[in-house]
PDB file of N, CA and C in Angstrom:
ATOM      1  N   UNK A   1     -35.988   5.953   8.993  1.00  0.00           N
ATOM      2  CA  UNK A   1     -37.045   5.266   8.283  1.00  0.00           C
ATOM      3  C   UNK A   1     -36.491   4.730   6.962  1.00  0.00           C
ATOM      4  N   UNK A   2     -36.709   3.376   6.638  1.00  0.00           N
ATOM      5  CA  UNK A   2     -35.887   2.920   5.515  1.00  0.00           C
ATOM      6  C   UNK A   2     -36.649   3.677   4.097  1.00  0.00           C
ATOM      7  N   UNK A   3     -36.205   3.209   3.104  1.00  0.00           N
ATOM      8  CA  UNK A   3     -36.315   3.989   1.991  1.00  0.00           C
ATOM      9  C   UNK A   3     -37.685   3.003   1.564  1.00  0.00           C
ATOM     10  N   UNK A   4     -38.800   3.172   0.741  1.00  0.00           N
ATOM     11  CA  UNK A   4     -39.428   2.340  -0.198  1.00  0.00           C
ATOM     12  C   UNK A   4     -38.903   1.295  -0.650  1.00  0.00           C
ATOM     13  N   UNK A   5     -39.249   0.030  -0.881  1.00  0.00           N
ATOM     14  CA  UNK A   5     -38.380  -1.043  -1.557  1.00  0.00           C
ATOM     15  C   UNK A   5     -37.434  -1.531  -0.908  1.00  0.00           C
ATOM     16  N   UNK A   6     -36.785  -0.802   0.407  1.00  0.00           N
ATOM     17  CA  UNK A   6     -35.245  -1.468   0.557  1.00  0.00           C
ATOM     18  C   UNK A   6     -35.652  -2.224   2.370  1.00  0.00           C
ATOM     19  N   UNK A   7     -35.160  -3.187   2.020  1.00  0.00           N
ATOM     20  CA  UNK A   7     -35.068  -3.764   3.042  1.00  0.00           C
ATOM     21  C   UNK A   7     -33.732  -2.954   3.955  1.00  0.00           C
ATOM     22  N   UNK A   8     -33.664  -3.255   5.453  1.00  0.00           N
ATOM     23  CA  UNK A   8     -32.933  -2.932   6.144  1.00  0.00           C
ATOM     24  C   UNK A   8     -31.269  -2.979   5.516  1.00  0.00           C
ATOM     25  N   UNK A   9     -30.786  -4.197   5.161  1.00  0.00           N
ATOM     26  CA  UNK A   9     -29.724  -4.146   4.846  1.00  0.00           C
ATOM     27  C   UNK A   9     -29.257  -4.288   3.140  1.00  0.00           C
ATOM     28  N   UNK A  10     -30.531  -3.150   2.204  1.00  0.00           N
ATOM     29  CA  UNK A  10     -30.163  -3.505   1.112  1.00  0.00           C
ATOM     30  C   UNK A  10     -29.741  -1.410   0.561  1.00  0.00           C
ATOM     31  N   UNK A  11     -28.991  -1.899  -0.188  1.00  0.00           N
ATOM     32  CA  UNK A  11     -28.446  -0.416  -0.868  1.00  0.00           C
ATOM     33  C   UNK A  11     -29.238  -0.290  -2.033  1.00  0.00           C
ATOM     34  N   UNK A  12     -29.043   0.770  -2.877  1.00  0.00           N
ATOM     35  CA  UNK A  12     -28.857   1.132  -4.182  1.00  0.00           C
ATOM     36  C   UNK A  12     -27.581   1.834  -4.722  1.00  0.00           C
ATOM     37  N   UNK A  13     -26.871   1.547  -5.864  1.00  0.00           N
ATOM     38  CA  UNK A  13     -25.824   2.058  -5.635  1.00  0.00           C
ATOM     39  C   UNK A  13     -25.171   2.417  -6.929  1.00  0.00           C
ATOM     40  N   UNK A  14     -24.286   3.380  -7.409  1.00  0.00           N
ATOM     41  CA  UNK A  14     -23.874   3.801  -8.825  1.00  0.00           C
ATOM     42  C   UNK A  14     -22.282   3.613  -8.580  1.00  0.00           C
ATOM     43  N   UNK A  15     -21.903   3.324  -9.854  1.00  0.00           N
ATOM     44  CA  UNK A  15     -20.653   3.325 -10.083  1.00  0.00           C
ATOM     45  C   UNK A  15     -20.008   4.256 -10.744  1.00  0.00           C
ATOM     46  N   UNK A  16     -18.796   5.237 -10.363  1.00  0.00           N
ATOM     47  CA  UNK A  16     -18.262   6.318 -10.624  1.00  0.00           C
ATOM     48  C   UNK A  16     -17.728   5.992 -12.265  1.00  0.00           C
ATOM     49  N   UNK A  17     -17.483   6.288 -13.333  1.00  0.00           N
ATOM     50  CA  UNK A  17     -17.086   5.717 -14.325  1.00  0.00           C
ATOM     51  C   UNK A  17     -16.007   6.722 -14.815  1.00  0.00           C
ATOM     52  N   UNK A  18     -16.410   8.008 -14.501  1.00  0.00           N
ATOM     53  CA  UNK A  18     -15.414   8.987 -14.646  1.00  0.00           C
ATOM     54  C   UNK A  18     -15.585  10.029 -16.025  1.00  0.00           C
ATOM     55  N   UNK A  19     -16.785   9.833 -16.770  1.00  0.00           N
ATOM     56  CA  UNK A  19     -17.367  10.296 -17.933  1.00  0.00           C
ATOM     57  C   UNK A  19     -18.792  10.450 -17.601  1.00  0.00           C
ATOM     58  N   UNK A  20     -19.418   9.111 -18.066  1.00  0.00           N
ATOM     59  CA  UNK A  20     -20.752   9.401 -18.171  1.00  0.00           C
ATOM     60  C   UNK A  20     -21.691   9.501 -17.380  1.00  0.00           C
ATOM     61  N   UNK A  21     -21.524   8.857 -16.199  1.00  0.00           N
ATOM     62  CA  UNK A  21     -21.820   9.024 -14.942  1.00  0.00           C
ATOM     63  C   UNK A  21     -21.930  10.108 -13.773  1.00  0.00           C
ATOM     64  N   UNK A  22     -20.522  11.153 -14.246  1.00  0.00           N
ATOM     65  CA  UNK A  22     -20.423  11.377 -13.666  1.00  0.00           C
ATOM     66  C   UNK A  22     -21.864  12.940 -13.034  1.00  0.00           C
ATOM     67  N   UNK A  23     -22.119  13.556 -14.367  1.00  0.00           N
ATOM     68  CA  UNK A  23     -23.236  14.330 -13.864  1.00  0.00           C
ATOM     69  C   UNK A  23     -24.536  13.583 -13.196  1.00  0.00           C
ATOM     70  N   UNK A  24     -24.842  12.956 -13.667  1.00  0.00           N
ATOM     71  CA  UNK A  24     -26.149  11.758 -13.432  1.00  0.00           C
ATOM     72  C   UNK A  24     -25.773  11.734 -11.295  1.00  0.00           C
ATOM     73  N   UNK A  25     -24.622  11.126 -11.028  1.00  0.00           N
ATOM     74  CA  UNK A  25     -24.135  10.482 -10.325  1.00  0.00           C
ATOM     75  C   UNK A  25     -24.291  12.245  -9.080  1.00  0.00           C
ATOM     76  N   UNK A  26     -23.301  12.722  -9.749  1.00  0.00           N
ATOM     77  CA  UNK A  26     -23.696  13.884  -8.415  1.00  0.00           C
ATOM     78  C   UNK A  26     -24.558  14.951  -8.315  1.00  0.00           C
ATOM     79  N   UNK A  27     -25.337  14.875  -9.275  1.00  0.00           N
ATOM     80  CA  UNK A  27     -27.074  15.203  -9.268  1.00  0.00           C
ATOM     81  C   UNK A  27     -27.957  14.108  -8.529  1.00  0.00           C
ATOM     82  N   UNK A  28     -28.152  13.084  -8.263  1.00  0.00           N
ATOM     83  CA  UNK A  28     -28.041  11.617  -7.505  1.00  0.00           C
ATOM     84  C   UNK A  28     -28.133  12.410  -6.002  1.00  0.00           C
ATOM     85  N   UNK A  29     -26.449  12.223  -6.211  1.00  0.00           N
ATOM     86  CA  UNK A  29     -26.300  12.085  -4.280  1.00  0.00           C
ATOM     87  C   UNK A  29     -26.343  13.458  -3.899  1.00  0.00           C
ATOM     88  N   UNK A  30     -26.781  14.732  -4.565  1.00  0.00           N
ATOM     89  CA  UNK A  30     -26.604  15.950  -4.047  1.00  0.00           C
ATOM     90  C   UNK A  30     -24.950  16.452  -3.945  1.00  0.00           C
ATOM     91  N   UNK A  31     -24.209  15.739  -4.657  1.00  0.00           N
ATOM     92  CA  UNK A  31     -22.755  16.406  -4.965  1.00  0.00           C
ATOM     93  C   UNK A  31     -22.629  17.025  -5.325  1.00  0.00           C
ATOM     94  N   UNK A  32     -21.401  17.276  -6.162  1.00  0.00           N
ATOM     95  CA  UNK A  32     -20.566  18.129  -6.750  1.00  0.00           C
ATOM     96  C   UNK A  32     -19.129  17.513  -7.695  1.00  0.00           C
ATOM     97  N   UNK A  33     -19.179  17.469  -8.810  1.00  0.00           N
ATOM     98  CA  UNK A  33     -18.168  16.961  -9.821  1.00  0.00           C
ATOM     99  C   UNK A  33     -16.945  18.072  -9.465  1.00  0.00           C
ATOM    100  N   UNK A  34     -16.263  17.363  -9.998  1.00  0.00           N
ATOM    101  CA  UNK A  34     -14.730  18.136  -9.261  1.00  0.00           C
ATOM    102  C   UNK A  34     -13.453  17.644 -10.140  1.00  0.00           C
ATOM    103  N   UNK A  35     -12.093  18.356 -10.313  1.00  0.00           N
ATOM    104  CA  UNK A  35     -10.763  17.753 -10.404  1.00  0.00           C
ATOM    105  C   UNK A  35      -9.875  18.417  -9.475  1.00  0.00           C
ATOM    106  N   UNK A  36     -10.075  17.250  -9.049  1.00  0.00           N
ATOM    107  CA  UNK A  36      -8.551  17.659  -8.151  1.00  0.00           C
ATOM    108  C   UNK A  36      -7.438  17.230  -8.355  1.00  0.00           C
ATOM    109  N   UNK A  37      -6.239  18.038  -7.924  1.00  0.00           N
ATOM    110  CA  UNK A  37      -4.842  17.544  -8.446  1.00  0.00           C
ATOM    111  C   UNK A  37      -4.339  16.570  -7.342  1.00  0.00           C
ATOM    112  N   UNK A  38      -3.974  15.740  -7.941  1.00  0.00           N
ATOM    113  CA  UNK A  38      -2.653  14.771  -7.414  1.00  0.00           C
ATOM    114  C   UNK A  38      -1.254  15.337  -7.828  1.00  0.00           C
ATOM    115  N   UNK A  39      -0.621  14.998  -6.831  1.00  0.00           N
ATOM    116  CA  UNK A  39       0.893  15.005  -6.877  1.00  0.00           C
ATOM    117  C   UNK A  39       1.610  13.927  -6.809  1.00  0.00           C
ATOM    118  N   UNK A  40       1.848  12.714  -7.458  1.00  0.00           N
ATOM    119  CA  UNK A  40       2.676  11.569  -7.433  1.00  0.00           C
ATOM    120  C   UNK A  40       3.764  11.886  -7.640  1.00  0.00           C
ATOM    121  N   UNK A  41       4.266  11.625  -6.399  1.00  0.00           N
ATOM    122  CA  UNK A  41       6.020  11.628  -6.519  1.00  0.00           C
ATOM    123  C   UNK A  41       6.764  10.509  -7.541  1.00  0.00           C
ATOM    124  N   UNK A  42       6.103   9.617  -8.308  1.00  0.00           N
ATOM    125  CA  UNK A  42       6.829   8.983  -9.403  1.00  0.00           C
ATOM    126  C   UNK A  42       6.271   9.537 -10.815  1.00  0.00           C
ATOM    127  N   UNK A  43       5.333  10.458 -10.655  1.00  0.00           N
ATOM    128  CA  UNK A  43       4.625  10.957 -12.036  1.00  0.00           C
ATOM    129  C   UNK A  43       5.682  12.270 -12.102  1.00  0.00           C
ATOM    130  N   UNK A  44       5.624  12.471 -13.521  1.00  0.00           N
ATOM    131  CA  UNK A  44       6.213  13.726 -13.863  1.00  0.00           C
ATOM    132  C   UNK A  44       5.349  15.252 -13.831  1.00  0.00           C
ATOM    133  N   UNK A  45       5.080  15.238 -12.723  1.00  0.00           N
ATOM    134  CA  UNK A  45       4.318  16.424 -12.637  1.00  0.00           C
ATOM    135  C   UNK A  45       3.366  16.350 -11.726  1.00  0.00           C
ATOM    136  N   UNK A  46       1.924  17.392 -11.948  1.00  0.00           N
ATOM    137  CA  UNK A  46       0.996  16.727 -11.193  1.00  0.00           C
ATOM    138  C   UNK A  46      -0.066  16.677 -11.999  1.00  0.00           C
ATOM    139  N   UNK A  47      -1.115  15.693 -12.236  1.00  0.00           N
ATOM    140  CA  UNK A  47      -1.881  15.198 -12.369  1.00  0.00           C
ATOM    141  C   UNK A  47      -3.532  15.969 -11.939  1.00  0.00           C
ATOM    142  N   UNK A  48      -4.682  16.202 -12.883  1.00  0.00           N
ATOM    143  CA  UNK A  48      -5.614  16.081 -12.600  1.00  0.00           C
ATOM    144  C   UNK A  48      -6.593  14.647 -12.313  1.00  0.00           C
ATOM    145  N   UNK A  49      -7.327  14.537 -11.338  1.00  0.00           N
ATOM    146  CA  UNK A  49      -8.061  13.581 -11.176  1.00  0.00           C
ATOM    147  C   UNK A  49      -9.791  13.573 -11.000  1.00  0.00           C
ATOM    148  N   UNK A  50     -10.187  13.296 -11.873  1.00  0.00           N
ATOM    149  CA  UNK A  50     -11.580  13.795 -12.192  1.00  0.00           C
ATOM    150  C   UNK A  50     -12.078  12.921 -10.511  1.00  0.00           C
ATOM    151  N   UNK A  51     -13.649  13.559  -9.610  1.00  0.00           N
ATOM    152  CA  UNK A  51     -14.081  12.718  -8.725  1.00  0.00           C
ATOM    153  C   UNK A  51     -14.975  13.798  -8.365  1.00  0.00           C
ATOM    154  N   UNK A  52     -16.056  12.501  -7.657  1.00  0.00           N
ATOM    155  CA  UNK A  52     -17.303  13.268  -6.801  1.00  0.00           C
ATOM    156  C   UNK A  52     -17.509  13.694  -5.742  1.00  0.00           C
ATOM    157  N   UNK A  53     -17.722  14.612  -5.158  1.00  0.00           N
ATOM    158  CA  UNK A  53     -17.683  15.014  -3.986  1.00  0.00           C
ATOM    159  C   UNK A  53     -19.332  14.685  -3.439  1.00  0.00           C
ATOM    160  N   UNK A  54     -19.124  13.410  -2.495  1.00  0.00           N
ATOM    161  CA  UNK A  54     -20.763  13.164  -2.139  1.00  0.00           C
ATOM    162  C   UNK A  54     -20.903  13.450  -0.382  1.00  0.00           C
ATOM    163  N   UNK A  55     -21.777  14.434  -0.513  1.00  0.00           N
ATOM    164  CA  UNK A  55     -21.811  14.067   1.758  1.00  0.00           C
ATOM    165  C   UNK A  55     -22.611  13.306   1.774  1.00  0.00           C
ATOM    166  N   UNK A  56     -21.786  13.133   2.837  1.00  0.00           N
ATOM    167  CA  UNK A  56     -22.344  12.145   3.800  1.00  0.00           C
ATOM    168  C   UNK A  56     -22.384  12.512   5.679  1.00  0.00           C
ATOM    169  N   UNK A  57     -22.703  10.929   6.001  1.00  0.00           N
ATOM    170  CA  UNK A  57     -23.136  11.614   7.589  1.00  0.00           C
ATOM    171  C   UNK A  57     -21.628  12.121   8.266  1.00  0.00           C
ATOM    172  N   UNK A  58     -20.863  11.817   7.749  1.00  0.00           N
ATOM    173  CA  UNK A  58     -19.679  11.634   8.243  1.00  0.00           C
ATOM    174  C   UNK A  58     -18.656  12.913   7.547  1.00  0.00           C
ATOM    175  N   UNK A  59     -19.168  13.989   6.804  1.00  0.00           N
ATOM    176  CA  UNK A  59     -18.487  15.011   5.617  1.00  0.00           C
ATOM    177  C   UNK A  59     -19.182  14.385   4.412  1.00  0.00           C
ATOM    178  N   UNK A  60     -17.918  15.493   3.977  1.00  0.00           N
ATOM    179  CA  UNK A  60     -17.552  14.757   2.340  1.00  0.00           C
ATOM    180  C   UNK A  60     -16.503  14.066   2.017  1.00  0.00           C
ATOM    181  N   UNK A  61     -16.857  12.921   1.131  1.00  0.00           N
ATOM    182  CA  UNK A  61     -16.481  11.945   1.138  1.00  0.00           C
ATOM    183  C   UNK A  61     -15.924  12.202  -0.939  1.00  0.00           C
ATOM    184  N   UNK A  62     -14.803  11.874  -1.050  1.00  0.00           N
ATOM    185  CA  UNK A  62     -14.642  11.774  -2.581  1.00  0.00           C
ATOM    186  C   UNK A  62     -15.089  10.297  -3.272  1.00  0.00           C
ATOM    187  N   UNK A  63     -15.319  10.148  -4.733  1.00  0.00           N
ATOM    188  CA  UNK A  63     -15.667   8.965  -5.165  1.00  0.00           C
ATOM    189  C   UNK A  63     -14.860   9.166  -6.209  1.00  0.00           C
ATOM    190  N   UNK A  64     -13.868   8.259  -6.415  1.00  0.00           N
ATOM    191  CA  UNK A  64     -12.986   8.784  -7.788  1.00  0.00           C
ATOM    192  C   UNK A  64     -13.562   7.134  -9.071  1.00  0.00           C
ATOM    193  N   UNK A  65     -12.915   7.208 -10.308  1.00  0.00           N
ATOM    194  CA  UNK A  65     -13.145   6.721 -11.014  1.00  0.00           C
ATOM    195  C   UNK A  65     -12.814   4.974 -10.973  1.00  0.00           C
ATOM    196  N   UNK A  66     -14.539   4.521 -10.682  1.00  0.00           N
ATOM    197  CA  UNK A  66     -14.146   3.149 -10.150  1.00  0.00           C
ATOM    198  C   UNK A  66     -14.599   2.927  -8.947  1.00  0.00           C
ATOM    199  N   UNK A  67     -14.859   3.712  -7.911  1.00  0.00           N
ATOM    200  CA  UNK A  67     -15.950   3.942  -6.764  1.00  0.00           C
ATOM    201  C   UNK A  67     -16.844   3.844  -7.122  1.00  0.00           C
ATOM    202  N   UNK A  68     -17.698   3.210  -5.979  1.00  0.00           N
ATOM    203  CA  UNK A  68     -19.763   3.531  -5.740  1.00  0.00           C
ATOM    204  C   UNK A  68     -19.996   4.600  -4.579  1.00  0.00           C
ATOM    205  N   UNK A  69     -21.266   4.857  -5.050  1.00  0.00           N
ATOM    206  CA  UNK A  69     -21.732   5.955  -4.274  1.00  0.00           C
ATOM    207  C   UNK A  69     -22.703   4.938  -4.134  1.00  0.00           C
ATOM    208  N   UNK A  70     -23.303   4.909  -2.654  1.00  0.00           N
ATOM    209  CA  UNK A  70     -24.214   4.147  -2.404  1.00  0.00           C
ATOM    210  C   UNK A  70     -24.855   5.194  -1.760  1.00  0.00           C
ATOM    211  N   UNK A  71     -26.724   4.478  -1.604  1.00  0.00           N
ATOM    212  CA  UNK A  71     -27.872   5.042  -0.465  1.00  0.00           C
ATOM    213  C   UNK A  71     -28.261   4.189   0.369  1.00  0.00           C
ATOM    214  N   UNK A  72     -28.054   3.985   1.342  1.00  0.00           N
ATOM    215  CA  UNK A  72     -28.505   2.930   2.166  1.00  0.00           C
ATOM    216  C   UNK A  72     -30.058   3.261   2.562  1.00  0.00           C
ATOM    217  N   UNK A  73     -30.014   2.048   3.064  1.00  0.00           N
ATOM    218  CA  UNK A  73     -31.738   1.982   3.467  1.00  0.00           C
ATOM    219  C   UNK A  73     -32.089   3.454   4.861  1.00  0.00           C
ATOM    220  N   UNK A  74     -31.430   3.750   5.351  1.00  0.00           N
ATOM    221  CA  UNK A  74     -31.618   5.155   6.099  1.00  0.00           C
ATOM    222  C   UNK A  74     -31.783   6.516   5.274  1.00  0.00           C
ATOM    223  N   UNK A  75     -31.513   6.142   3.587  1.00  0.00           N
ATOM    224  CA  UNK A  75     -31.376   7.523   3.558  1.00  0.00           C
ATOM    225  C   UNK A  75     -30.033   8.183   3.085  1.00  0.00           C
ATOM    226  N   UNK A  76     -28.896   7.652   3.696  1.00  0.00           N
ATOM    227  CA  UNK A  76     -27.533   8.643   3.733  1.00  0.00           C
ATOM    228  C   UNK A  76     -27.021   7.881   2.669  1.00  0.00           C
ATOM    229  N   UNK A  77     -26.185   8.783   2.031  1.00  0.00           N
ATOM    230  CA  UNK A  77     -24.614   8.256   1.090  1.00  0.00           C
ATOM    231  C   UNK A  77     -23.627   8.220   1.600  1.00  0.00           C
ATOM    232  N   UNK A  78     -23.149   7.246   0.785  1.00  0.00           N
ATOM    233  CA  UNK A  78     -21.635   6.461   1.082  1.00  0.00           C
ATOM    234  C   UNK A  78     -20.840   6.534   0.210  1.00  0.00           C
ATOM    235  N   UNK A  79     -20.020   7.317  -0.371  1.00  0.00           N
ATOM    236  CA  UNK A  79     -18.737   6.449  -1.289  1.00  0.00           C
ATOM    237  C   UNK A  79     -17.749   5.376  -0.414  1.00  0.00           C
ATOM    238  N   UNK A  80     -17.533   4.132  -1.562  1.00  0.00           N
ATOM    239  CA  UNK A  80     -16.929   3.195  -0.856  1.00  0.00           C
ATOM    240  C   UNK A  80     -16.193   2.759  -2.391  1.00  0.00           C
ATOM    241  N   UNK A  81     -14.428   2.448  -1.976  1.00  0.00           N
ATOM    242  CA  UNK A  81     -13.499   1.737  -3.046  1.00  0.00           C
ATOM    243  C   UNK A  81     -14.271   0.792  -3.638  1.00  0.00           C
ATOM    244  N   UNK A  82     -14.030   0.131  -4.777  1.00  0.00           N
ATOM    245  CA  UNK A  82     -14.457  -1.173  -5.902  1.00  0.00           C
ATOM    246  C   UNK A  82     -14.480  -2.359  -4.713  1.00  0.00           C
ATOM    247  N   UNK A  83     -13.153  -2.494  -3.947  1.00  0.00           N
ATOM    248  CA  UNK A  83     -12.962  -3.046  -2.789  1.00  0.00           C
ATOM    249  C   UNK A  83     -13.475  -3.051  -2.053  1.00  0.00           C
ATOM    250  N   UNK A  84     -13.906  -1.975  -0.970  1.00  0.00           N
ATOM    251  CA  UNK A  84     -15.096  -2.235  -0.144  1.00  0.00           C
ATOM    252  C   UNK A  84     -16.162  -2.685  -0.652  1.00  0.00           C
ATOM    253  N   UNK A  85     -16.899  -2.234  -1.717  1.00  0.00           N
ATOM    254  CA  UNK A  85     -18.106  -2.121  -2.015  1.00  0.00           C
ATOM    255  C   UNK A  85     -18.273  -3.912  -2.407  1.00  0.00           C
ATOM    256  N   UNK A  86     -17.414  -4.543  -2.844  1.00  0.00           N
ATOM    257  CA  UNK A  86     -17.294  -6.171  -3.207  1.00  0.00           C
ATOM    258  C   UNK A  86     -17.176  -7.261  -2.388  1.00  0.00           C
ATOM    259  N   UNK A  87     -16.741  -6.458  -1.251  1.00  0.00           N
ATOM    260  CA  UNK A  87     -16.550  -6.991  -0.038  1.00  0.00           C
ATOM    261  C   UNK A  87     -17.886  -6.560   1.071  1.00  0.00           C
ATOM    262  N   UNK A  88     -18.894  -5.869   0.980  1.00  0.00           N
ATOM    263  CA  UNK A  88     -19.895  -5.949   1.873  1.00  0.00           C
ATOM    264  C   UNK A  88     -21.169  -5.816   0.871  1.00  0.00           C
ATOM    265  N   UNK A  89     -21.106  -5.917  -0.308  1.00  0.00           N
ATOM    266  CA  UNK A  89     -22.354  -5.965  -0.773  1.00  0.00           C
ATOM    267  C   UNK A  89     -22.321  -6.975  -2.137  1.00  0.00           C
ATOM    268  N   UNK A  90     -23.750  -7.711  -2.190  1.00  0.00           N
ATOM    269  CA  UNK A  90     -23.656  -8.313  -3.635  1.00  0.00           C
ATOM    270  C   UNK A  90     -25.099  -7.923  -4.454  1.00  0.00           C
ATOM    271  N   UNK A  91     -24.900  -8.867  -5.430  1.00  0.00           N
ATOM    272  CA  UNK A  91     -26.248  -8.171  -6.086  1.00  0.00           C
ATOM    273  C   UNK A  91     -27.414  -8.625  -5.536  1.00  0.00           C
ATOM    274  N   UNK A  92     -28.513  -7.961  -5.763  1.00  0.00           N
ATOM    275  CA  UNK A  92     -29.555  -8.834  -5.268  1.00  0.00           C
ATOM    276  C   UNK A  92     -30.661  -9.523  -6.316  1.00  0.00           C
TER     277      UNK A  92
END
């Protein structure tokens, strides 16, 4: 059943920012704020990386800084790259 307001193929959707967002954001989708480490083999060491942990239908899905977390008109969340998200959705 679609959401109030949303047409079949329309989202609502937040952008991960990596600060201020980020409680807002996984209080939102029912997440969980997180750092997880990276290991870049050209970095000197390893790295924390702040990101959201949002489920979805599919798991959990991370949203790192610069991702959307979207709700589609069903209901479910999505994190999707700056990239995806520019590439299947615009404003309305």
């Amino acid at each position: 059943m679609p959401l109030d307001g949303l047409g079949p193929d329309e989202v609502v959707a937040m952008r991960y920012d990596g600060a201020t967002s980020g409680p807002d954001l996984a209080a939102w989708c029912g997440g969980q704020l997180s750092t997880d480490i990276s290991t870049d083999i050209d970095a000197m060491g390893d790295e924390e990386v702040p990101s959201v942990h949002v489920p979805t239908a599919n798991g959990v899905q991370r949203a790192h800084i610069g991702d959307w977390v979207v709700l589609d008109s069903n209901g479910r969340f999505w994190a999707l790259s700056s990239t995806e998200f520019a590439a299947r959705h615009r404003p309305a």
